[in-house]
Protein backbone atom coordinates (compact mmCIF):
# COMPACT_ATOMS: atom_id res chain seq x y z
CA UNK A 1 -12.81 2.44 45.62
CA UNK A 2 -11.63 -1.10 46.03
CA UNK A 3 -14.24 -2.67 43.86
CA UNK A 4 -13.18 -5.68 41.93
CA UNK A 5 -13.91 -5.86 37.99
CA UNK A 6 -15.82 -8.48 36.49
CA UNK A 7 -14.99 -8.82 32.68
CA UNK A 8 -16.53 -11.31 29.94
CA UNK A 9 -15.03 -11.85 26.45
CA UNK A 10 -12.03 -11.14 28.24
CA UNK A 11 -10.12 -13.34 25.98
CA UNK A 12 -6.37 -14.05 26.86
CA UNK A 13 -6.88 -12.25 30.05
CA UNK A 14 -4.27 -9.81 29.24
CA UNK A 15 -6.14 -6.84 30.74
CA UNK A 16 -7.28 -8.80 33.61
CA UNK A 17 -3.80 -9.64 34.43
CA UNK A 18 -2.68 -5.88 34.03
CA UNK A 19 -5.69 -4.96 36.78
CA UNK A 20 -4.33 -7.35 38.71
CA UNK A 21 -0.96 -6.30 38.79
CA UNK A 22 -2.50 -2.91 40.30
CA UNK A 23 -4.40 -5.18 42.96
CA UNK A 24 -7.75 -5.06 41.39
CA UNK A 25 -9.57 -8.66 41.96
CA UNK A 26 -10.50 -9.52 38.51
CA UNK A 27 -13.41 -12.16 37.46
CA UNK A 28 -12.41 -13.08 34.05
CA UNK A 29 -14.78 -15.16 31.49
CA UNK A 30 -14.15 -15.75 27.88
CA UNK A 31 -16.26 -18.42 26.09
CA UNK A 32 -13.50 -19.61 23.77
CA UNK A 33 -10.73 -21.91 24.90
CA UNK A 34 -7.19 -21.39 24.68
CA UNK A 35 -5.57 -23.17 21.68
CA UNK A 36 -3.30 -23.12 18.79
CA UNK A 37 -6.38 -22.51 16.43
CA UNK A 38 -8.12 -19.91 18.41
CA UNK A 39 -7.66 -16.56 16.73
CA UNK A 40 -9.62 -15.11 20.20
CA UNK A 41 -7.20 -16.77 22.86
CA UNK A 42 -3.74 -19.17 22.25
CA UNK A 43 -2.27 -18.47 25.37
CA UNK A 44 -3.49 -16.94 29.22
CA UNK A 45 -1.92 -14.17 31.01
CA UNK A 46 -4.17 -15.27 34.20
CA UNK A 47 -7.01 -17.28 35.59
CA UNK A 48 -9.83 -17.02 32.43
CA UNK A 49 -13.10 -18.86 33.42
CA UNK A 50 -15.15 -20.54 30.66
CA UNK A 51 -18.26 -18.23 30.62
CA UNK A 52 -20.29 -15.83 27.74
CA UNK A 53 -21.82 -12.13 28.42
CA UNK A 54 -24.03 -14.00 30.93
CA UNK A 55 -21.07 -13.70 33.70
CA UNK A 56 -22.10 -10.16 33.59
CA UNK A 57 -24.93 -10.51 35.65
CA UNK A 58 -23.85 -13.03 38.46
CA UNK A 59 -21.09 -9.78 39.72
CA UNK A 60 -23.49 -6.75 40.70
CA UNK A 61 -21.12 -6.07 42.80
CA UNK A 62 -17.78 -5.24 40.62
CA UNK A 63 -17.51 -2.85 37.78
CA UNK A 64 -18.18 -4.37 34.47
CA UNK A 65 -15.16 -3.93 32.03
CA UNK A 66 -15.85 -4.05 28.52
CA UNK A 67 -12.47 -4.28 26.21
CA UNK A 68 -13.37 -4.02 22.36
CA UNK A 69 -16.22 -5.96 22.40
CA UNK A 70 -16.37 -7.78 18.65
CA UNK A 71 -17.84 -5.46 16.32
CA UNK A 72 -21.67 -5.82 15.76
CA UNK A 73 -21.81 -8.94 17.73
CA UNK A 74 -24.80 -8.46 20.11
CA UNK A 75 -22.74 -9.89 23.52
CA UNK A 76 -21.49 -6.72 24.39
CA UNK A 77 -25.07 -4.99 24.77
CA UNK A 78 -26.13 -8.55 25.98
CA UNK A 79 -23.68 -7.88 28.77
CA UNK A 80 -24.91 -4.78 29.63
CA UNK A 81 -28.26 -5.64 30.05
CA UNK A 82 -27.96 -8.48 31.88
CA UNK A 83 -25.42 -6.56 34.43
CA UNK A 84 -27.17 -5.02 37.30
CA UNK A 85 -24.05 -2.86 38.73
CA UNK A 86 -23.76 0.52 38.50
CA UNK A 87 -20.27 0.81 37.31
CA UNK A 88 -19.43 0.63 33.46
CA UNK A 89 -15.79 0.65 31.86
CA UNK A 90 -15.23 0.85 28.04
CA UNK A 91 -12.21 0.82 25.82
CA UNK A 92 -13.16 0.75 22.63
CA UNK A 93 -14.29 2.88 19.36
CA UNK A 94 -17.72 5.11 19.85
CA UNK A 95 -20.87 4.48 17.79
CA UNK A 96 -20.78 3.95 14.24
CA UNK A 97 -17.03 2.67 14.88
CA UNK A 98 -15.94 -0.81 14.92
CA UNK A 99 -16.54 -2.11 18.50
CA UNK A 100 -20.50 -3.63 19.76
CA UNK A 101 -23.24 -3.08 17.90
CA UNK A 102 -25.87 -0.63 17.17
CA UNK A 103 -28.06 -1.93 20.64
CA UNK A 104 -24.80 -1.55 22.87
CA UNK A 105 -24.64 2.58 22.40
CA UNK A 106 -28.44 2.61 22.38
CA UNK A 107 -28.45 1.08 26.16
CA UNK A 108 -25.27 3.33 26.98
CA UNK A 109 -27.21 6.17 25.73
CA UNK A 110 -30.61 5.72 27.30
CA UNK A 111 -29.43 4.33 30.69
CA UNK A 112 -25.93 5.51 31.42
CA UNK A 113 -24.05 8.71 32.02
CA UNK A 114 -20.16 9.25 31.30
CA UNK A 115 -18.47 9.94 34.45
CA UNK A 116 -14.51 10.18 33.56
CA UNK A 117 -12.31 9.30 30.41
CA UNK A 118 -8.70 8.76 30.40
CA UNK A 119 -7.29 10.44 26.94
CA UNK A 120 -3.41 8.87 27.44
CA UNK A 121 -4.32 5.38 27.69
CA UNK A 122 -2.41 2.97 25.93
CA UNK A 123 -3.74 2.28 22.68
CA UNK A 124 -2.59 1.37 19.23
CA UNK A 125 -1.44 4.08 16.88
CA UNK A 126 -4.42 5.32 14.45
CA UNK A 127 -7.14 3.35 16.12
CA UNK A 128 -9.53 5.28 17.94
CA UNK A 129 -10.11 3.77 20.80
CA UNK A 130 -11.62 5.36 24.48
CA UNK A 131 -10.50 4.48 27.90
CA UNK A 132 -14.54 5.68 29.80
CA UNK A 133 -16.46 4.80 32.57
CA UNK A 134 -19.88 5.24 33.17
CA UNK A 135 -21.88 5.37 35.94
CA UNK A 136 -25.94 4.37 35.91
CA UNK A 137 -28.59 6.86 35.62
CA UNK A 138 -30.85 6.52 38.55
């Protein structure tokens, strides 16, 4: 509906730069600076801003898109409840896979409901990984 996305640990930017492609405005934050050394980030497909999960909350306004958020690492759910929006997007495995942590699906459990799912998005072959958005329960 012509929001624009806001998404930390967004780290080369690669999906931010595909939403944009598509005209989405895209507020990108990754913590972890581009460089030879960085497993996370050698190279930017677009604008990444220097931020942590915290960037979450300062964009109530945009959907919040979580991409494979490191597995149990608490930013993800630390993202999620600092973000006051009402608009969720996840790609990633469910619970008990190897995306978030154990706090991440307990928030998306308790305070969100599933609202579409896209089963043909791109995705590498034999991981499991879902393309869903979520909207807040009131």
């Amino acid at each position: 509906a012509g929001r624009g996305v806001v998404e930390p640990g967004a780290g080369t930017g690669y999906w931010a730069w595909q939403m944009e492609q598509s005209g989405i405005s895209v507020a990108a934050y990754e913590p972890n600076q581009p460089e030879p050394g960085n497993h996370f980030a050698r190279r930017e497909w677009t604008t990444v801003l220097r931020d942590d999960y915290l960037a979450a909350k300062h964009h109530p306004d945009r959907a919040l898109f979580l991409c494979w958020p490191s597995y149990a690492d608490p930013w993800a759910a630390q993202a999620l409840a600092c973000y006051s929006g009402d608009l969720l997007i996840y790609a990633g495995e469910g619970e008990g896979g190897c995306t978030a942590d154990d706090e991440f699906f307990r928030l998306l459990e308790a305070e969100w409901d599933e609202i579409g799912y896209s089963p043909k998005h791109v995705s590498y072959w034999g991981i499991h990984c879902h393309l869903t958005a979520y909207r807040r329960l009131p």
